[in-house]
N, C-alpha and C. Protein backbone atom coordinates (compact mmCIF):
# COMPACT_ATOMS: atom_id res chain seq x y z
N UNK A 1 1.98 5.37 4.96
CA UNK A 1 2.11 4.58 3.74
C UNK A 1 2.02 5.48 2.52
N UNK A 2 1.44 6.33 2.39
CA UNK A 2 0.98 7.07 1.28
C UNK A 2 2.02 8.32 1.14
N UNK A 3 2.56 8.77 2.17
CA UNK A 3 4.41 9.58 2.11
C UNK A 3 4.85 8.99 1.77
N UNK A 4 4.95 7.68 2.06
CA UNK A 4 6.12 6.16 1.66
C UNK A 4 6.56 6.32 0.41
N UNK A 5 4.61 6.00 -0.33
CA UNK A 5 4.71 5.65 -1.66
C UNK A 5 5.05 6.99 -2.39
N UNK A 6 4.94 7.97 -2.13
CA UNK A 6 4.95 9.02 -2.59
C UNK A 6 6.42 9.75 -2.85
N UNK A 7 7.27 9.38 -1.85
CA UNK A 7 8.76 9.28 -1.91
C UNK A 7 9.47 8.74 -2.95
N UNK A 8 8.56 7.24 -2.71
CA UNK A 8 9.35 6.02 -4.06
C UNK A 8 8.72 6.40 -5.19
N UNK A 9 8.03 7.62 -5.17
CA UNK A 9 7.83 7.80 -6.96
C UNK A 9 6.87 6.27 -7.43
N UNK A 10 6.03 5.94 -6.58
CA UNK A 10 5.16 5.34 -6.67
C UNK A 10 4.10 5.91 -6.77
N UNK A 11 3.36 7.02 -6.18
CA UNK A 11 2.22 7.58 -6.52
C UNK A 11 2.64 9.05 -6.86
N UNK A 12 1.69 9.88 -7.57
CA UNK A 12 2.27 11.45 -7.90
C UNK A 12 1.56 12.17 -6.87
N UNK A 13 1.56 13.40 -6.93
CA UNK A 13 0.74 14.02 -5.85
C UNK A 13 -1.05 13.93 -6.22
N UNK A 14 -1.40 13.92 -7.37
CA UNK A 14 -2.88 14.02 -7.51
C UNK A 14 -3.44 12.57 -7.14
N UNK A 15 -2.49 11.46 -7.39
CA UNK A 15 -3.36 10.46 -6.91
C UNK A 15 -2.62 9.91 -5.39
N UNK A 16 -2.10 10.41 -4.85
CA UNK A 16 -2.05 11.07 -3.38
C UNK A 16 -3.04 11.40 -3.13
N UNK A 17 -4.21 12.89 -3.32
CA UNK A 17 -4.61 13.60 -3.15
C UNK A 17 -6.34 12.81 -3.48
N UNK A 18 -6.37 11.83 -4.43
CA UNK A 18 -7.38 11.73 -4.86
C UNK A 18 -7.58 10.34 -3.80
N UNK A 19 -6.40 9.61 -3.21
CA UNK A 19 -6.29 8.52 -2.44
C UNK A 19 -6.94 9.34 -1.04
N UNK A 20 -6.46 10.52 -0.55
CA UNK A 20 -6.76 11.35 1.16
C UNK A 20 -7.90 11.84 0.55
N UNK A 21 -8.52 11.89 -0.12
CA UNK A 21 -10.19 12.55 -0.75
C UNK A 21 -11.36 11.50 -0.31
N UNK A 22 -11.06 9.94 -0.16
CA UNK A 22 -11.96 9.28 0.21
C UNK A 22 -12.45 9.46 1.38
N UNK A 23 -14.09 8.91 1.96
CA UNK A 23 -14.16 9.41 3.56
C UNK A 23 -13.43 8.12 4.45
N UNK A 24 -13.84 7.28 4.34
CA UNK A 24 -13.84 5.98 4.79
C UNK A 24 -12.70 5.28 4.57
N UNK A 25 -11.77 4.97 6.01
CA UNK A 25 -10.59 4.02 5.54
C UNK A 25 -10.66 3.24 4.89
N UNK A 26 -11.89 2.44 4.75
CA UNK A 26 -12.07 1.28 3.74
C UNK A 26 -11.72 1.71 2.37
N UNK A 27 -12.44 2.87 1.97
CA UNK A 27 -12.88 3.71 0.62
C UNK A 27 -11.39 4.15 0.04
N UNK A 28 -10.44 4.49 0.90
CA UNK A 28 -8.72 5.20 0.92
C UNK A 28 -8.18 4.03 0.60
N UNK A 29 -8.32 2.97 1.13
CA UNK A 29 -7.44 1.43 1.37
C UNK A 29 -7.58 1.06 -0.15
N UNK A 30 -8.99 0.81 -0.17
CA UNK A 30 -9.42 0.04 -1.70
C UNK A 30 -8.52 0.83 -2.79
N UNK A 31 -9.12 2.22 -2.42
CA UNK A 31 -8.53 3.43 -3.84
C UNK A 31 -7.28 2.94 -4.12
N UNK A 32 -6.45 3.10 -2.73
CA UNK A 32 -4.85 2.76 -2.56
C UNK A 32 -4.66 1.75 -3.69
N UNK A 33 -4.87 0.93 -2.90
CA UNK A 33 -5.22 -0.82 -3.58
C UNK A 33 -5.15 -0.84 -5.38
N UNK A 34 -5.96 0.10 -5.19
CA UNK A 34 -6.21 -0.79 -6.99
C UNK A 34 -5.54 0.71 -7.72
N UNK A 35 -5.30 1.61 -7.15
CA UNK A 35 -4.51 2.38 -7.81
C UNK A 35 -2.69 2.06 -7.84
N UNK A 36 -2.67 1.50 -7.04
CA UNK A 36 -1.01 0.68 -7.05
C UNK A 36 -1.07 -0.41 -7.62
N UNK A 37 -1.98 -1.31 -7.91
CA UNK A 37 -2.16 -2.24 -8.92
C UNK A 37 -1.80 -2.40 -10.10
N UNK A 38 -2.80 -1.36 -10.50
CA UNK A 38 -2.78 -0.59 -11.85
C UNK A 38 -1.32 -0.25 -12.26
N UNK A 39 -0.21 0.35 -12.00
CA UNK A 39 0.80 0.66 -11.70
C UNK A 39 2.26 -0.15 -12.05
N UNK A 40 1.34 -1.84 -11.70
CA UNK A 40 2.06 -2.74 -11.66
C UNK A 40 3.18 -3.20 -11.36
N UNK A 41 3.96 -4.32 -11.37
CA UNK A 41 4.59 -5.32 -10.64
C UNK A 41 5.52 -4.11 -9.48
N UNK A 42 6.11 -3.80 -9.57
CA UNK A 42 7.15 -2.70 -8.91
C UNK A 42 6.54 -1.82 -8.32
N UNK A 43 5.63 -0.89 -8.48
CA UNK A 43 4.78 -0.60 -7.27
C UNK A 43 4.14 -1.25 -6.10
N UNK A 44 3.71 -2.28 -7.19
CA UNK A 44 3.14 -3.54 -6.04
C UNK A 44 3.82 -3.94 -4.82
N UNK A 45 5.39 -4.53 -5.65
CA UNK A 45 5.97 -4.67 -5.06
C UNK A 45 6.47 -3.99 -3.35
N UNK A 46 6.52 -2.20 -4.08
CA UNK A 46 6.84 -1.69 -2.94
C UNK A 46 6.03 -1.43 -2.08
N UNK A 47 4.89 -1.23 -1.95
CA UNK A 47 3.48 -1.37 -1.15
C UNK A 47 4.07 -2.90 -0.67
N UNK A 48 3.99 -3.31 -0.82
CA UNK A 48 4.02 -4.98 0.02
C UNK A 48 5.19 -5.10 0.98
N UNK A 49 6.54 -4.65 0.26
CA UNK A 49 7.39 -4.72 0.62
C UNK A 49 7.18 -3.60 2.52
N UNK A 50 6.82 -2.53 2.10
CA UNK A 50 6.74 -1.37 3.11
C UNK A 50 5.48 -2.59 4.27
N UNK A 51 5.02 -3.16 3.80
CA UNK A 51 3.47 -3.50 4.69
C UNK A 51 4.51 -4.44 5.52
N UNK A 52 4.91 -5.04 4.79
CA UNK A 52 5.17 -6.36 5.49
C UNK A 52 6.59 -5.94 6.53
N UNK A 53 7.06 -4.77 6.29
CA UNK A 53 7.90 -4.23 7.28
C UNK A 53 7.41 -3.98 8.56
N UNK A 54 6.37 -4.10 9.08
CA UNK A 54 5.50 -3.64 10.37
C UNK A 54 5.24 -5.28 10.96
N UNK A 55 5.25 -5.22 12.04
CA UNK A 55 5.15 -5.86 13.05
C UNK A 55 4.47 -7.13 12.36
N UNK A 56 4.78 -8.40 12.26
CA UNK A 56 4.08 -10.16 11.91
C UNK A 56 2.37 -9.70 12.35
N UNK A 57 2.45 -9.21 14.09
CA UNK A 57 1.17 -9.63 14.31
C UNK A 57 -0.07 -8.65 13.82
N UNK A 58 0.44 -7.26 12.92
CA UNK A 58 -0.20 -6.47 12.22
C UNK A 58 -0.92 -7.17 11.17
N UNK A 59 0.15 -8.19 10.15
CA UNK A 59 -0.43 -8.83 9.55
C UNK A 59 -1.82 -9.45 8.99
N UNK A 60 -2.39 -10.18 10.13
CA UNK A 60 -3.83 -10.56 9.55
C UNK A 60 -4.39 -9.32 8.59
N UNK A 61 -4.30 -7.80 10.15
CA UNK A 61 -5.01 -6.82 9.79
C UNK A 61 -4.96 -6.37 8.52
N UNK A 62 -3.65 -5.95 8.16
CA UNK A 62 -3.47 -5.87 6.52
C UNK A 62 -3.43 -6.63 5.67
N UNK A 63 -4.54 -8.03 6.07
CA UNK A 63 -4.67 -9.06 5.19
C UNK A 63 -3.31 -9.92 4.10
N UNK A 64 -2.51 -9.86 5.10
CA UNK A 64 -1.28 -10.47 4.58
C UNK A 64 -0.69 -11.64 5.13
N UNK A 65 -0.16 -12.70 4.53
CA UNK A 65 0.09 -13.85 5.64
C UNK A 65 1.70 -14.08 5.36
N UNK A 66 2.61 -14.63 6.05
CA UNK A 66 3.70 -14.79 6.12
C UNK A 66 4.31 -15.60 4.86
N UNK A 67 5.45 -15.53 3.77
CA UNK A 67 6.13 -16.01 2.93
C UNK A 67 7.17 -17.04 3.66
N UNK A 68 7.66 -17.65 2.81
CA UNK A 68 9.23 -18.54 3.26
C UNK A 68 10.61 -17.32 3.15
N UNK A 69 9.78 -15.83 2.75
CA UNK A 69 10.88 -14.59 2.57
C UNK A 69 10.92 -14.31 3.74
N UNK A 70 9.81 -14.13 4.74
CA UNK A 70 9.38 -13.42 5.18
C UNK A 70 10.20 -14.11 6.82
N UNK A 71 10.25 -15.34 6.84
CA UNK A 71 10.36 -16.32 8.10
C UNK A 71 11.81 -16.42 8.40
């Protein structure tokens, strides 16, 4: 995810770098999270867009639930 975003000129390399600096997947996820937030609608977007490309039953895990886009 974080090559992904990093491709789409969604994140730069330092907050790449400051995202793989956390210890804890939780701690990386959150960072992720609210540093693509911040970023707004079109980053967002593409983070969501990339998540929701992986398997329906991944879903719960990445706390995401199915759209009328999505079905």
């Amino acid at each position: 995810l974080l090559r992904y975003l990093r491709e789409m000129n969604v994140l730069n390399d330092e907050e790449k770098e400051t995202v793989e600096g956390w210890m804890t997947s939780e701690d990386r996820a959150r960072c992720l999270i609210d540093t693509v937030m911040k970023k707004g609608e079109r980053a967002s977007t593409v983070m969501v867009d990339y998540l929701t490309e992986k398997p329906p039953e991944l879903w719960p895990t990445l706390g995401l639930t199915p759209t009328s886009d999505s079905l």
